[in-house]
Protein backbone atom coordinates (compact mmCIF):
# COMPACT_ATOMS: atom_id res chain seq x y z
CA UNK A 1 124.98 32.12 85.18
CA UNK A 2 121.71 33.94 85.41
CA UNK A 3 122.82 37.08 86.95
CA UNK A 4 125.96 36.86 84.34
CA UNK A 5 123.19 36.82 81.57
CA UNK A 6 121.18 39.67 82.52
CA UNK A 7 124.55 41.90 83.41
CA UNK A 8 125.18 41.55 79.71
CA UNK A 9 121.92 42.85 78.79
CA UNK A 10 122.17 45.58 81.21
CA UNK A 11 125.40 46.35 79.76
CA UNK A 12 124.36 46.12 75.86
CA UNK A 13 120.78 48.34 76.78
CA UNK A 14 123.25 51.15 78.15
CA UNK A 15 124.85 50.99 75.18
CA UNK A 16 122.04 50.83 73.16
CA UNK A 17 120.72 54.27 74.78
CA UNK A 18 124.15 56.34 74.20
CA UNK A 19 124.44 55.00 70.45
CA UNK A 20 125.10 57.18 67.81
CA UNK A 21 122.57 59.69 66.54
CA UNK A 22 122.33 58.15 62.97
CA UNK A 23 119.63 55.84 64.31
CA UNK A 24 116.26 55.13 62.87
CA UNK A 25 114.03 58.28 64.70
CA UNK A 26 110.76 56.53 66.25
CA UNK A 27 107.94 59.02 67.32
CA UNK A 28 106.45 57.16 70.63
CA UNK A 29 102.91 58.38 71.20
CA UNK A 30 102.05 58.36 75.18
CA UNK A 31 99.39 59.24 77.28
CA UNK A 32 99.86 62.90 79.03
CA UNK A 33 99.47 61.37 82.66
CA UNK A 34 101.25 58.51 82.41
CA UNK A 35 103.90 59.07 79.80
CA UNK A 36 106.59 60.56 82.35
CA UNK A 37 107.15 56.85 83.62
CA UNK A 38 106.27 54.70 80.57
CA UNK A 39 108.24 56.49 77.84
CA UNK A 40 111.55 56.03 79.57
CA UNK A 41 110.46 51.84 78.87
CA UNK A 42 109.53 52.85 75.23
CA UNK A 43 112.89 54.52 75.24
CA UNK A 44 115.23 51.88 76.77
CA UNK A 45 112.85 49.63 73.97
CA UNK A 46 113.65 51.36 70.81
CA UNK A 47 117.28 51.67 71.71
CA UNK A 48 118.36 47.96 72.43
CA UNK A 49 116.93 47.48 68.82
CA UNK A 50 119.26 50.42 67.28
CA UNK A 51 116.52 53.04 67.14
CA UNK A 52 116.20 56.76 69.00
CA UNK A 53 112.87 57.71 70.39
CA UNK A 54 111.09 60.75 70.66
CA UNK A 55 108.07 61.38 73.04
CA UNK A 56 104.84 62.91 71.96
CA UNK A 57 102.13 63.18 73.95
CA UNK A 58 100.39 65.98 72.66
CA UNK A 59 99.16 66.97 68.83
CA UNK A 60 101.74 70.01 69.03
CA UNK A 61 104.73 67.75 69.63
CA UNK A 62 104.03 65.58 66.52
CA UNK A 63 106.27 65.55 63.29
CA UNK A 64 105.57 62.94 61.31
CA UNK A 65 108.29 64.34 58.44
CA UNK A 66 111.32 64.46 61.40
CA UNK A 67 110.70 60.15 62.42
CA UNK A 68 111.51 57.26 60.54
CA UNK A 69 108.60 54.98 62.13
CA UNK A 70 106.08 55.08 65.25
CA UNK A 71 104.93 53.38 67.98
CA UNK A 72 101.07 53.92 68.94
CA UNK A 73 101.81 53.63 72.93
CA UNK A 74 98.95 51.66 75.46
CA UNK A 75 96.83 54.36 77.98
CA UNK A 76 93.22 54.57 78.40
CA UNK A 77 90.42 52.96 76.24
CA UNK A 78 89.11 54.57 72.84
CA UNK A 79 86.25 56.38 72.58
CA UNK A 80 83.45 54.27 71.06
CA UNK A 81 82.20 57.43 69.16
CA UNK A 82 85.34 56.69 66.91
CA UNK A 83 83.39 53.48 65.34
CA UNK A 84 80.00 54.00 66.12
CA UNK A 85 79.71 52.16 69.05
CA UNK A 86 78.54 53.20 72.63
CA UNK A 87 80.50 54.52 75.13
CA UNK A 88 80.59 52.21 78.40
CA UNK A 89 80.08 53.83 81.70
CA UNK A 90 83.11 52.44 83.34
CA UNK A 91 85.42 53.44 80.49
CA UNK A 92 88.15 56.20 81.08
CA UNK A 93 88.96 57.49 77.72
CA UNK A 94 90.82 60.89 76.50
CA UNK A 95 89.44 61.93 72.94
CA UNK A 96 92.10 64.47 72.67
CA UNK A 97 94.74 61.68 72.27
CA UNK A 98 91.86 59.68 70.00
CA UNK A 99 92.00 62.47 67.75
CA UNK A 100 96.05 62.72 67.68
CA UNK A 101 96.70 59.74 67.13
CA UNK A 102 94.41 59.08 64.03
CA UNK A 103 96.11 61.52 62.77
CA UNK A 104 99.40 60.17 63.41
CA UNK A 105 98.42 56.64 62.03
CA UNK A 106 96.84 58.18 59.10
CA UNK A 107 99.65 60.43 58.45
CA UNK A 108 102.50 57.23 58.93
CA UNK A 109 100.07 55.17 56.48
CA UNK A 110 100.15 57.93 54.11
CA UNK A 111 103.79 58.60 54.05
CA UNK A 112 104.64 55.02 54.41
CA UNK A 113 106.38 54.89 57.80
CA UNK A 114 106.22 51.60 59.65
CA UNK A 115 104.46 51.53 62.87
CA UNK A 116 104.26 49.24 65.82
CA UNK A 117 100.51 49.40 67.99
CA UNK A 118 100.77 48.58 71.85
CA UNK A 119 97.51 47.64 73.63
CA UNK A 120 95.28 50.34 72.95
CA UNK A 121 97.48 51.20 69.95
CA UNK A 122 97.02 48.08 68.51
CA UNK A 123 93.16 48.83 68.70
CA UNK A 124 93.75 52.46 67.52
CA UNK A 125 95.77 50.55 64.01
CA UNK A 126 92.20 48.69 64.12
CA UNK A 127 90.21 51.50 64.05
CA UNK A 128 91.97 53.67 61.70
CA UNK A 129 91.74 50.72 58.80
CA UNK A 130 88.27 50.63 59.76
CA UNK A 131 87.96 47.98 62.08
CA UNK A 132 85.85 48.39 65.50
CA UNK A 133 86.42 46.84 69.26
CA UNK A 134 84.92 44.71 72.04
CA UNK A 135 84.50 46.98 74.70
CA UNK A 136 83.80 45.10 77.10
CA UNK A 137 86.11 41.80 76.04
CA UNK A 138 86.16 39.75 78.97
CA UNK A 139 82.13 39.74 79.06
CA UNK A 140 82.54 38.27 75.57
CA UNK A 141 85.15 35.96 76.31
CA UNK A 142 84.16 34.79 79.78
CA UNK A 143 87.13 32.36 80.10
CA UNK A 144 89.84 34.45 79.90
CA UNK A 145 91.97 35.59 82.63
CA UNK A 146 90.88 39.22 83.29
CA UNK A 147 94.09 39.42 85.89
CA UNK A 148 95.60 42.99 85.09
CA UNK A 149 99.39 43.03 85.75
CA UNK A 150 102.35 43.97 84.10
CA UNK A 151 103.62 40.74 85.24
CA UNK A 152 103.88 37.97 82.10
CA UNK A 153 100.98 35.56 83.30
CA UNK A 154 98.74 35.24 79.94
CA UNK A 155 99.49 32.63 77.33
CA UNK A 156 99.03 33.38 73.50
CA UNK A 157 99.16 31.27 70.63
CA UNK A 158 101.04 33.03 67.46
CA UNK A 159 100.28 31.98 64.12
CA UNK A 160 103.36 30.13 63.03
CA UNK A 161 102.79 31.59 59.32
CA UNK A 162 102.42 35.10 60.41
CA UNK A 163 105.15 38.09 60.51
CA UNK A 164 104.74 37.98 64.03
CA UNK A 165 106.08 34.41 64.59
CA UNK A 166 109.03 34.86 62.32
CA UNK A 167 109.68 37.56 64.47
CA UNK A 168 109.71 36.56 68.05
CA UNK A 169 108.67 32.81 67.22
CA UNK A 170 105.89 30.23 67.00
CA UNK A 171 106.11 28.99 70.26
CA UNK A 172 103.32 29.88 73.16
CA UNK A 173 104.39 33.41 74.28
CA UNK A 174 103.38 34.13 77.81
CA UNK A 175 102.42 37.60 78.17
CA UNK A 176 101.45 40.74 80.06
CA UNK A 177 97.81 42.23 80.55
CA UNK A 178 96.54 45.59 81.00
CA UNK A 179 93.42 45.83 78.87
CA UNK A 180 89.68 45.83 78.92
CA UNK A 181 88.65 46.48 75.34
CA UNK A 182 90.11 43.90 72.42
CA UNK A 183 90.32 43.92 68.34
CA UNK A 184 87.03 42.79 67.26
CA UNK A 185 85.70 43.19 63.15
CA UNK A 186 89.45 43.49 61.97
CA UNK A 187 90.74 46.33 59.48
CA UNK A 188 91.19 46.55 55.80
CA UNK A 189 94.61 44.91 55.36
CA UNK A 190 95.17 43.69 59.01
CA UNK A 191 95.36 39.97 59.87
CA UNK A 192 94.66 38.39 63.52
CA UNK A 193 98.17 36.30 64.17
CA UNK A 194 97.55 35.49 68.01
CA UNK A 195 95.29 34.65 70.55
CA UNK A 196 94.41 33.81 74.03
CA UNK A 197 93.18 30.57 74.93
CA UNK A 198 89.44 32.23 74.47
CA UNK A 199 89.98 33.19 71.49
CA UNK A 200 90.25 36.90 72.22
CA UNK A 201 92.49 38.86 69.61
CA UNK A 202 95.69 39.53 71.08
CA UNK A 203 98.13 40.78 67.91
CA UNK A 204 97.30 42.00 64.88
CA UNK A 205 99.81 42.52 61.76
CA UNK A 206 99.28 44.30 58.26
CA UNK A 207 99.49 42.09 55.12
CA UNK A 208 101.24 45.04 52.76
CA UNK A 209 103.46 47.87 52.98
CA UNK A 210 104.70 49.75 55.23
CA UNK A 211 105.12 47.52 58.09
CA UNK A 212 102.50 47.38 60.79
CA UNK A 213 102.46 44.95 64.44
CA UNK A 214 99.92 45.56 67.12
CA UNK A 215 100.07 43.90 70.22
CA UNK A 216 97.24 43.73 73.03
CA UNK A 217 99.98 43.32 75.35
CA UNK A 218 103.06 45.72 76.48
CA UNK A 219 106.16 44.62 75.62
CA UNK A 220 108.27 47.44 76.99
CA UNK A 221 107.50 45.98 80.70
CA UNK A 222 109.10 42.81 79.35
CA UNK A 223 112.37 44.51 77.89
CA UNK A 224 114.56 41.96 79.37
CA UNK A 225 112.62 38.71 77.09
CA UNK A 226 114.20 38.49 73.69
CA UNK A 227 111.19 37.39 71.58
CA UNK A 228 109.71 41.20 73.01
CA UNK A 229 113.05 43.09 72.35
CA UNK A 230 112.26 41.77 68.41
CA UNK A 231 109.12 43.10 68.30
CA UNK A 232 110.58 46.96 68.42
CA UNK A 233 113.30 45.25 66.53
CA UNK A 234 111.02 44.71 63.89
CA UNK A 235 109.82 48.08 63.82
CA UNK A 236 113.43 49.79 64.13
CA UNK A 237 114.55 47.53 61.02
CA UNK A 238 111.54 48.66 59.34
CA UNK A 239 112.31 52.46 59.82
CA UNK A 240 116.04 51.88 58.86
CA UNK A 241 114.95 50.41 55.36
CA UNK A 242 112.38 53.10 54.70
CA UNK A 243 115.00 55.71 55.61
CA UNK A 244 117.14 53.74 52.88
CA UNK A 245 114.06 53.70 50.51
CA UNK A 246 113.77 50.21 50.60
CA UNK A 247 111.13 47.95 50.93
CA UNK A 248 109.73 47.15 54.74
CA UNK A 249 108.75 43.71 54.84
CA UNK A 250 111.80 42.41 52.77
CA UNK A 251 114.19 43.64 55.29
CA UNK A 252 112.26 42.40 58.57
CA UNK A 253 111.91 39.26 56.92
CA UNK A 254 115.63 39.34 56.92
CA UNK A 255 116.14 39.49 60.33
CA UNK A 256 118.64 36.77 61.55
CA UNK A 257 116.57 34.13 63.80
């Protein structure tokens, strides 16, 4: 019954990835050394939820006016300079991509495109509404699990009156970890809607239009668990009722349970 279960997902993702090019367009920011293997995830992603991605890894690639929404991929940590903190030995960071994709979140917020924040994007969302970060998180929170894997072994609690929740559920989601740095002061407009048993922010989501989700964890390792397939579903309804010129929220509040 299993294996019959997950053939049928296979089957509907392949579909999903030679749909039809009328598709909500989401830009997918990635890192320049890693993106080769993590955008084909972001890809597979956008597509089981009816989207079509497009990779950008570099400022030159980026065309805010030719997408319909974005997703602010995970990579290395952000560069402290960015909210006046100070830069941590240990950290690997790439400013170049800093600077991008401020831009890119700026430019989304300004034209109203919805946007979904992965890991470090979901600190990058943070940062452009003003917010700042724990760099070093699991100093902070000493009892959480500082395990890195892509493997789902972290428990968060969701907010069962958030976005977030209606999305993918209230339940205890059991998640992915790849991070060192977490949400700390939060963002004009941003909300904290889950946590780790520490306490540590681990998803943020914006209280106004246009739509914005960040997660500290990556979802498009765990393509084949339904509550993280809604998450770019979210995001892909989101971009289909801007393209429509219709309000954000309303629609992903819509979505069928």
């Amino acid at each position: 019954m299993r294996g019959a279960s997950l053939g049928r997902i296979a089957q509907g993702l392949w579909a999903a990835l030679i749909g039809p090019d009328d598709r909500p367009v989401i830009g997918v920011t990635c890192s320049r050394r890693s993106g080769w293997r993590i955008f084909p995830l972001m890809r597979l992603s956008v597509a089981a939820a009816g989207g079509r991605a497009l990779r950008w890894d570099e400022a030159q690639d980026v065309d805010l006016d030719a997408v319909d929404g974005v997703v602010i991929g995970g990579g290395d940590d952000i560069s402290a300079e960015l909210y006046g903190g100070e830069l941590i030995a240990t950290s690997r960071v790439d400013p170049e991509r800093d600077r991008m994709e401020l831009a890119v979140i700026r430019g989304a917020l300004e034209r109203g495109l919805p946007m979904l924040g992965i890991c470090r994007g979901s600190q990058m969302l943070n940062i452009a509404l003003g917010g700042n970060l724990d760099q070093d998180a699991y100093a902070t929170y000493g009892s959480s699990d500082p395990t890195r894997t892509i493997l789902p072994r972290k428990t968060v609690q969701v907010a069962a009156d958030s976005r977030l929740a209606a999305l993918a559920g209230s339940e205890p989601m059991v998640v992915n970890s790849l991070h060192s740095q977490a949400v700390d002061r939060l963002g004009e407009g941003l909300r904290a809607v889950a946590h780790d048993p520490s306490g540590m922010i681990q998803a943020v989501e914006r209280d106004r239009e246009p739509f914005a989700l960040g997660v500290q964890w990556h979802p498009e390792h765990l393509v084949y668990a339904r509550r993280q397939r809604r998450l770019f579903r979210g995001l892909v309804r989101a971009a289909a009722a801007g393209k429509a010129r219709r309000p954000h929220l309303e629609a992903v509040d819509a979505i069928e349970a």
